[in-house]
C-alpha atoms as a PDB file:
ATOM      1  CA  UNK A   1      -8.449  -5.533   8.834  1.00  0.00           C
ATOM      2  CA  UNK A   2      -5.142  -5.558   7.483  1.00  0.00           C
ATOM      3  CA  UNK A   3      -3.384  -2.513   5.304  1.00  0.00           C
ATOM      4  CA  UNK A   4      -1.754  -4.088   2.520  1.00  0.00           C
ATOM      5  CA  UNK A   5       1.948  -2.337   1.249  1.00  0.00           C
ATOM      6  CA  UNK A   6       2.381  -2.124  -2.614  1.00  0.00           C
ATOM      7  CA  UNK A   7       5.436  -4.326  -1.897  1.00  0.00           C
ATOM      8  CA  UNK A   8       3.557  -7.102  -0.823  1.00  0.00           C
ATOM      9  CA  UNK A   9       1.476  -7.175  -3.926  1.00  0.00           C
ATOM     10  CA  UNK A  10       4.678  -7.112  -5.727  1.00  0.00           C
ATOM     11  CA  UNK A  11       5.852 -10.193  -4.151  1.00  0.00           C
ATOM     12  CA  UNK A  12       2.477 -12.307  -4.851  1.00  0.00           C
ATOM     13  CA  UNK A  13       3.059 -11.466  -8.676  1.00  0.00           C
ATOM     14  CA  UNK A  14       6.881 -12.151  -8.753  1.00  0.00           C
ATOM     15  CA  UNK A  15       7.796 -15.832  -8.400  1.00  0.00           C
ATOM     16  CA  UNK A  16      11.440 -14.619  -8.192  1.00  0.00           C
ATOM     17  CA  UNK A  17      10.948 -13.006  -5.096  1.00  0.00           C
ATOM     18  CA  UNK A  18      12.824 -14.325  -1.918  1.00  0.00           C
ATOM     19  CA  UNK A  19       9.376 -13.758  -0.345  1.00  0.00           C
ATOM     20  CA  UNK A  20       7.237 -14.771  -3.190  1.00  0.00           C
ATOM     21  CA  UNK A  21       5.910 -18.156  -1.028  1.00  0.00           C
ATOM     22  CA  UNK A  22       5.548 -16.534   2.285  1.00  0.00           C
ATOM     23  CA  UNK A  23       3.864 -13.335   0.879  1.00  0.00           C
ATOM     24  CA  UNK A  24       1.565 -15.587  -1.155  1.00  0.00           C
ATOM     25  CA  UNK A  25       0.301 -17.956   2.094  1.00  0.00           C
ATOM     26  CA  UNK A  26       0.408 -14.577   3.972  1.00  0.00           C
ATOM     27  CA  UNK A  27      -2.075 -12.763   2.182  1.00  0.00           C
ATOM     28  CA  UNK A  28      -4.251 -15.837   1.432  1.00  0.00           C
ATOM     29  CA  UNK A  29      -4.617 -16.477   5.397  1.00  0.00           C
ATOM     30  CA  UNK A  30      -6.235 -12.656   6.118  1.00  0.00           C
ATOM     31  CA  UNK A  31      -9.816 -11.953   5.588  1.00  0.00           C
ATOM     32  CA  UNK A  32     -10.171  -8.369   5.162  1.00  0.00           C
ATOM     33  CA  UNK A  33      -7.008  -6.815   2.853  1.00  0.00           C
ATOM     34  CA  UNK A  34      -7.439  -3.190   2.521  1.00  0.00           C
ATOM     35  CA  UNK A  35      -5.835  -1.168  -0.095  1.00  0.00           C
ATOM     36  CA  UNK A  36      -5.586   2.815  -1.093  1.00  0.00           C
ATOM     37  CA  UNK A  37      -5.639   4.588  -3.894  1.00  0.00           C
ATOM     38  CA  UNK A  38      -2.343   5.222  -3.959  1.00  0.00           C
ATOM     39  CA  UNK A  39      -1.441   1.018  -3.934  1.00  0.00           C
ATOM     40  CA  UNK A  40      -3.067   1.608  -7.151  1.00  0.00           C
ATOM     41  CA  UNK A  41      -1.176   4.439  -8.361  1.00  0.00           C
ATOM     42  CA  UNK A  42       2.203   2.455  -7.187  1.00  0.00           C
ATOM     43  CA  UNK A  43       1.061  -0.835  -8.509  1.00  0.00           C
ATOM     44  CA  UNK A  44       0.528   0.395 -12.017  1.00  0.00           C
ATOM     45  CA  UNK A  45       3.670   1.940 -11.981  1.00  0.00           C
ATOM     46  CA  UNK A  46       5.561  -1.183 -11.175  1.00  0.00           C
ATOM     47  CA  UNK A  47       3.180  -2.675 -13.853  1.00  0.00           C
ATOM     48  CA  UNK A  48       4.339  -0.496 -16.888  1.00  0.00           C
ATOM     49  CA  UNK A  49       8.358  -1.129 -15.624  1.00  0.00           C
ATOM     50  CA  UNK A  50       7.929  -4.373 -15.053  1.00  0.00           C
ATOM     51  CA  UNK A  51       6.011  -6.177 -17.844  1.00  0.00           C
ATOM     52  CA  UNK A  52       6.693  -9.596 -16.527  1.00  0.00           C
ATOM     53  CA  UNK A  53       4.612  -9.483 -13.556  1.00  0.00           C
ATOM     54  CA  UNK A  54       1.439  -8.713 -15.743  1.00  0.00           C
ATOM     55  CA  UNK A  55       1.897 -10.765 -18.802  1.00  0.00           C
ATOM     56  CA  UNK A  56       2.869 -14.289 -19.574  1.00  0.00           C
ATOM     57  CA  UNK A  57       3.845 -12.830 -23.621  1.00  0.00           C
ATOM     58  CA  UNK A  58       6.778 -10.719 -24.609  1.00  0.00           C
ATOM     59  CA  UNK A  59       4.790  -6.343 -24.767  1.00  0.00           C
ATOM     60  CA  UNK A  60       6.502  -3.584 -26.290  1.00  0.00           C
ATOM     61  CA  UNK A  61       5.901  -0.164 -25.043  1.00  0.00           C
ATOM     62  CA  UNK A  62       4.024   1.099 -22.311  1.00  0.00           C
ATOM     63  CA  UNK A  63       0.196  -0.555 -21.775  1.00  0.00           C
ATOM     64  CA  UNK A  64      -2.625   1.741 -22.406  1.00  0.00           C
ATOM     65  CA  UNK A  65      -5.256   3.276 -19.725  1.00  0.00           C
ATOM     66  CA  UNK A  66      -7.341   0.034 -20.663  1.00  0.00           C
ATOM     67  CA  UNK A  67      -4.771  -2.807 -20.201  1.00  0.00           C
ATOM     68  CA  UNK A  68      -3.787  -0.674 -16.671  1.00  0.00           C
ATOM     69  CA  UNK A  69      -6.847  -0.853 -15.610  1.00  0.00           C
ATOM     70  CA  UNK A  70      -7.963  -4.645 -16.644  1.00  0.00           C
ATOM     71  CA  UNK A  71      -4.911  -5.526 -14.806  1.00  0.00           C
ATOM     72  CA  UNK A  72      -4.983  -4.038 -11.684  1.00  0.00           C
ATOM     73  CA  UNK A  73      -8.712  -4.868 -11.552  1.00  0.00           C
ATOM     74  CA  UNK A  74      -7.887  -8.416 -11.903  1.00  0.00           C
ATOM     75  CA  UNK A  75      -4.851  -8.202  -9.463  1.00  0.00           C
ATOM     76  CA  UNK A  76      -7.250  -6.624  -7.052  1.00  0.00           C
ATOM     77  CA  UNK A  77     -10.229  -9.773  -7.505  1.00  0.00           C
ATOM     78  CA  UNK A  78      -7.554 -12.751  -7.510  1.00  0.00           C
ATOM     79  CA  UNK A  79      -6.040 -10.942  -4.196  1.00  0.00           C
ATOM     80  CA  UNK A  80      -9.293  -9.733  -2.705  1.00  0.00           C
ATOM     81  CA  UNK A  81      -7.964  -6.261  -2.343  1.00  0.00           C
ATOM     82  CA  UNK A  82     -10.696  -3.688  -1.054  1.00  0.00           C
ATOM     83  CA  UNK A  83     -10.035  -0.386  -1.846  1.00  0.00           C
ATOM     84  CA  UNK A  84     -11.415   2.107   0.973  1.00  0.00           C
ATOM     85  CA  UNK A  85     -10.311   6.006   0.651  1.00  0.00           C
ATOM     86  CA  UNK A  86     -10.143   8.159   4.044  1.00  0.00           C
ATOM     87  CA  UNK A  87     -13.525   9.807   4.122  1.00  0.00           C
ATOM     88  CA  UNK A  88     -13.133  14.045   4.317  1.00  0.00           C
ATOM     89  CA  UNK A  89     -10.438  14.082   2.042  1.00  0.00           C
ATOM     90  CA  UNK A  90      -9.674  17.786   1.860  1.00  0.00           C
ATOM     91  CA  UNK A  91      -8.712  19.504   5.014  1.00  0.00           C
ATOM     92  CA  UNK A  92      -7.722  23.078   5.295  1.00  0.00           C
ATOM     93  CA  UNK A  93      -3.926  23.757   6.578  1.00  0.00           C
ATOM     94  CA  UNK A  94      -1.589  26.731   7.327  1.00  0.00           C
ATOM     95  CA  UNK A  95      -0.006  25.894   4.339  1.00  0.00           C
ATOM     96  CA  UNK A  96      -3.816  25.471   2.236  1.00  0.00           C
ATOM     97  CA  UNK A  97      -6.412  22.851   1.411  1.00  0.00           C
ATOM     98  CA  UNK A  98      -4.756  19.465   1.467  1.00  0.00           C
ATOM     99  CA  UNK A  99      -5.742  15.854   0.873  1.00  0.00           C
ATOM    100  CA  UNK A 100      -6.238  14.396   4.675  1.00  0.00           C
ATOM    101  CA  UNK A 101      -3.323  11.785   3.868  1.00  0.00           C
ATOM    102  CA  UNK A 102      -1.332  14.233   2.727  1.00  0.00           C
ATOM    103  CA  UNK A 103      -1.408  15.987   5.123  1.00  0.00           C
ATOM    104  CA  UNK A 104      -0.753  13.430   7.331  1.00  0.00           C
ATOM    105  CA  UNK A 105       2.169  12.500   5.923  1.00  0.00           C
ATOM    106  CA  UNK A 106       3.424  16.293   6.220  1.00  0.00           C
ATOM    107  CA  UNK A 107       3.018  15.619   9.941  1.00  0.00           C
ATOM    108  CA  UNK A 108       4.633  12.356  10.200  1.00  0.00           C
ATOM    109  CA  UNK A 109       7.559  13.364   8.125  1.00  0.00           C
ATOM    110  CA  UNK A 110       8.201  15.641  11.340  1.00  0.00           C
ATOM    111  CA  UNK A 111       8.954  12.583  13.637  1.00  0.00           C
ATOM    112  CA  UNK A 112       9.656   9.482  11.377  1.00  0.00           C
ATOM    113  CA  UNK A 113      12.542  10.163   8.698  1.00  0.00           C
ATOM    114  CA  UNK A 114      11.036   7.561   6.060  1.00  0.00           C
ATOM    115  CA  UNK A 115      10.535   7.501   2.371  1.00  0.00           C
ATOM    116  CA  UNK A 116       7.752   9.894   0.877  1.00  0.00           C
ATOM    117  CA  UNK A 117       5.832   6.943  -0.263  1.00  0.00           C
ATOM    118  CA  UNK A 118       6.395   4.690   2.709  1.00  0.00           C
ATOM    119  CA  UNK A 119       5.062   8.193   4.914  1.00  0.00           C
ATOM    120  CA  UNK A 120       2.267   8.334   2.637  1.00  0.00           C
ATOM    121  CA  UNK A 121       0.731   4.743   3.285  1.00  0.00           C
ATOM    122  CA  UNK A 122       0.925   5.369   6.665  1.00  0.00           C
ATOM    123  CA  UNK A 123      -0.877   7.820   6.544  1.00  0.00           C
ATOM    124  CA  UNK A 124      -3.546   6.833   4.331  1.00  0.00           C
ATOM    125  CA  UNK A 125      -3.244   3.304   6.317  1.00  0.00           C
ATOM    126  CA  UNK A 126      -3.780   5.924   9.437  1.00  0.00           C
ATOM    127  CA  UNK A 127      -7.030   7.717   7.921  1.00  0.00           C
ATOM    128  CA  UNK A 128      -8.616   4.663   6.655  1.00  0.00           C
ATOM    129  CA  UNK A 129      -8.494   3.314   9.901  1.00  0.00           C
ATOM    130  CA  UNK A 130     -10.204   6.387  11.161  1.00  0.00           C
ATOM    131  CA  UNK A 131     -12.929   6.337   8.253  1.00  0.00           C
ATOM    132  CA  UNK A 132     -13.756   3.265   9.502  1.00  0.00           C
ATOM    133  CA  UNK A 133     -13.651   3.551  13.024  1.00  0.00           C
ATOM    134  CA  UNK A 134     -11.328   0.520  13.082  1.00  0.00           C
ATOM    135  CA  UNK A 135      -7.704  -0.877  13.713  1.00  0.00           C
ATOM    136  CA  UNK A 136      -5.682  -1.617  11.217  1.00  0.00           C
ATOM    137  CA  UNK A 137      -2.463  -3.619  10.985  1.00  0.00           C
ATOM    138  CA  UNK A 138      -0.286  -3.034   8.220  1.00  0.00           C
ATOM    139  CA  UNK A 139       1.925  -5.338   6.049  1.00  0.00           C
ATOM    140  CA  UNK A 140       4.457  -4.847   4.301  1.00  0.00           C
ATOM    141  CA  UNK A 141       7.604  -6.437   3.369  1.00  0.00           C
ATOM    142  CA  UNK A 142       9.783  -3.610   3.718  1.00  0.00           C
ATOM    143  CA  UNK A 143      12.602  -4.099   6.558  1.00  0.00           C
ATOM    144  CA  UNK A 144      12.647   0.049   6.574  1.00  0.00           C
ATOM    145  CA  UNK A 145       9.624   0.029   8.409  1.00  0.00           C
ATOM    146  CA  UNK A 146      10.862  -2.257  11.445  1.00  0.00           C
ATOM    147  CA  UNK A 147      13.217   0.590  12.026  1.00  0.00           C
ATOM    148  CA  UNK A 148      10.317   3.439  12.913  1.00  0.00           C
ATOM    149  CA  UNK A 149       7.947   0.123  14.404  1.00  0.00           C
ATOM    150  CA  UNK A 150       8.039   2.216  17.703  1.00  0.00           C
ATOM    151  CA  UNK A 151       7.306   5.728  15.934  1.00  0.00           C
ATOM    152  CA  UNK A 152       4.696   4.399  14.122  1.00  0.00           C
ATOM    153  CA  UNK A 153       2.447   2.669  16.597  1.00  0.00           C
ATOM    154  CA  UNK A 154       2.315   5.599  18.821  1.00  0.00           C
ATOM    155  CA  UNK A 155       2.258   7.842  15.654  1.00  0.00           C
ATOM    156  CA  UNK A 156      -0.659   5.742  14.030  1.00  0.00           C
ATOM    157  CA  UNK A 157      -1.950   3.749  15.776  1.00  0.00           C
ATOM    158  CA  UNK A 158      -0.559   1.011  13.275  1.00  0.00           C
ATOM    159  CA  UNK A 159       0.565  -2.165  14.581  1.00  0.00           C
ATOM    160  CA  UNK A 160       3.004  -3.417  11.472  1.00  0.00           C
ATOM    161  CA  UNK A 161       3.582  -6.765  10.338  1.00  0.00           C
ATOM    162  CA  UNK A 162       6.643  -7.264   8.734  1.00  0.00           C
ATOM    163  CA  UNK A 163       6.738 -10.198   5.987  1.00  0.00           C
ATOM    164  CA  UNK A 164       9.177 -12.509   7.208  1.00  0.00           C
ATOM    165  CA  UNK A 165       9.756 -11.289  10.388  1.00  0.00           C
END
């Protein structure tokens, strides 16, 4: 089972990419591709500032709930994207209740000096594995993570694959 980044994703969908080819054959070639909620979140994101990647016509304005959602549903089915949340999501803290993965991500943030989001699919990459009493690998594209590959694995458990690399 393989974590899949947002940026990834992004690559599939833009033929522009440097990495569009490679990310493309490297997704196709794994079995299992998990995904978070939080892909989704990201992905529609990218999908409202980046029209191009979702549409083949000219859209004006941002796309309703609907259109979102028909879109990332069908980005999910063409990739064969499982979505799988962390089970026990809410977890008590010194600081309060908190989501598991964000929680996680408090505690990373502690020993890996990475981007908010990039901390938080760790750790939701980190809790799904747990959930499922499994390994996961995670890809991504982003050269940021190579940096922290050492941090990570002994911080996750996470063994990353780095798109190109």
């Amino acid at each position: 089972m393989i974590y899949i980044d947002t940026s990834v994703i992004i690559s599939v969908l833009d033929p522009l990419d440097s990495e569009h080819s490679l990310a493309k054959r490297e997704l196709s070639s794994i079995n299992d591709k998990i995904i978070s909620e939080l892909t989704l979140v990201e992905l529609s994101t990218v999908l409202q500032r980046r029209k191009e990647l979702s549409s083949k016509t000219k859209e004006s304005g941002p796309l309703n709930i609907i259109d979102t959602f028909s879109k990332i549903l069908y980005i999910q089915q063409e990739m064969e994207l499982r979505l799988v949340a962390p089970r026990n999501l809410l977890m008590g803290s010194p600081i309060g209740n908190l989501n598991l993965p964000y929680l996680k991500a408090i505690e990373l943030s502690s020993n890996i000096p990475m981007r908010t989001l990039d901390l938080l699919h760790l750790a939701y990459a980190t809790e799904i594995g747990k959930s499922v009493d499994i390994k996961l690998d995670f890809l991504t594209r982003d050269n940021e993570f190579a940096r922290y590959s050492d941090l990570i694995r002994e911080s996750c458990g996470l063994e990353l694959i780095i798109l190109g690399q």
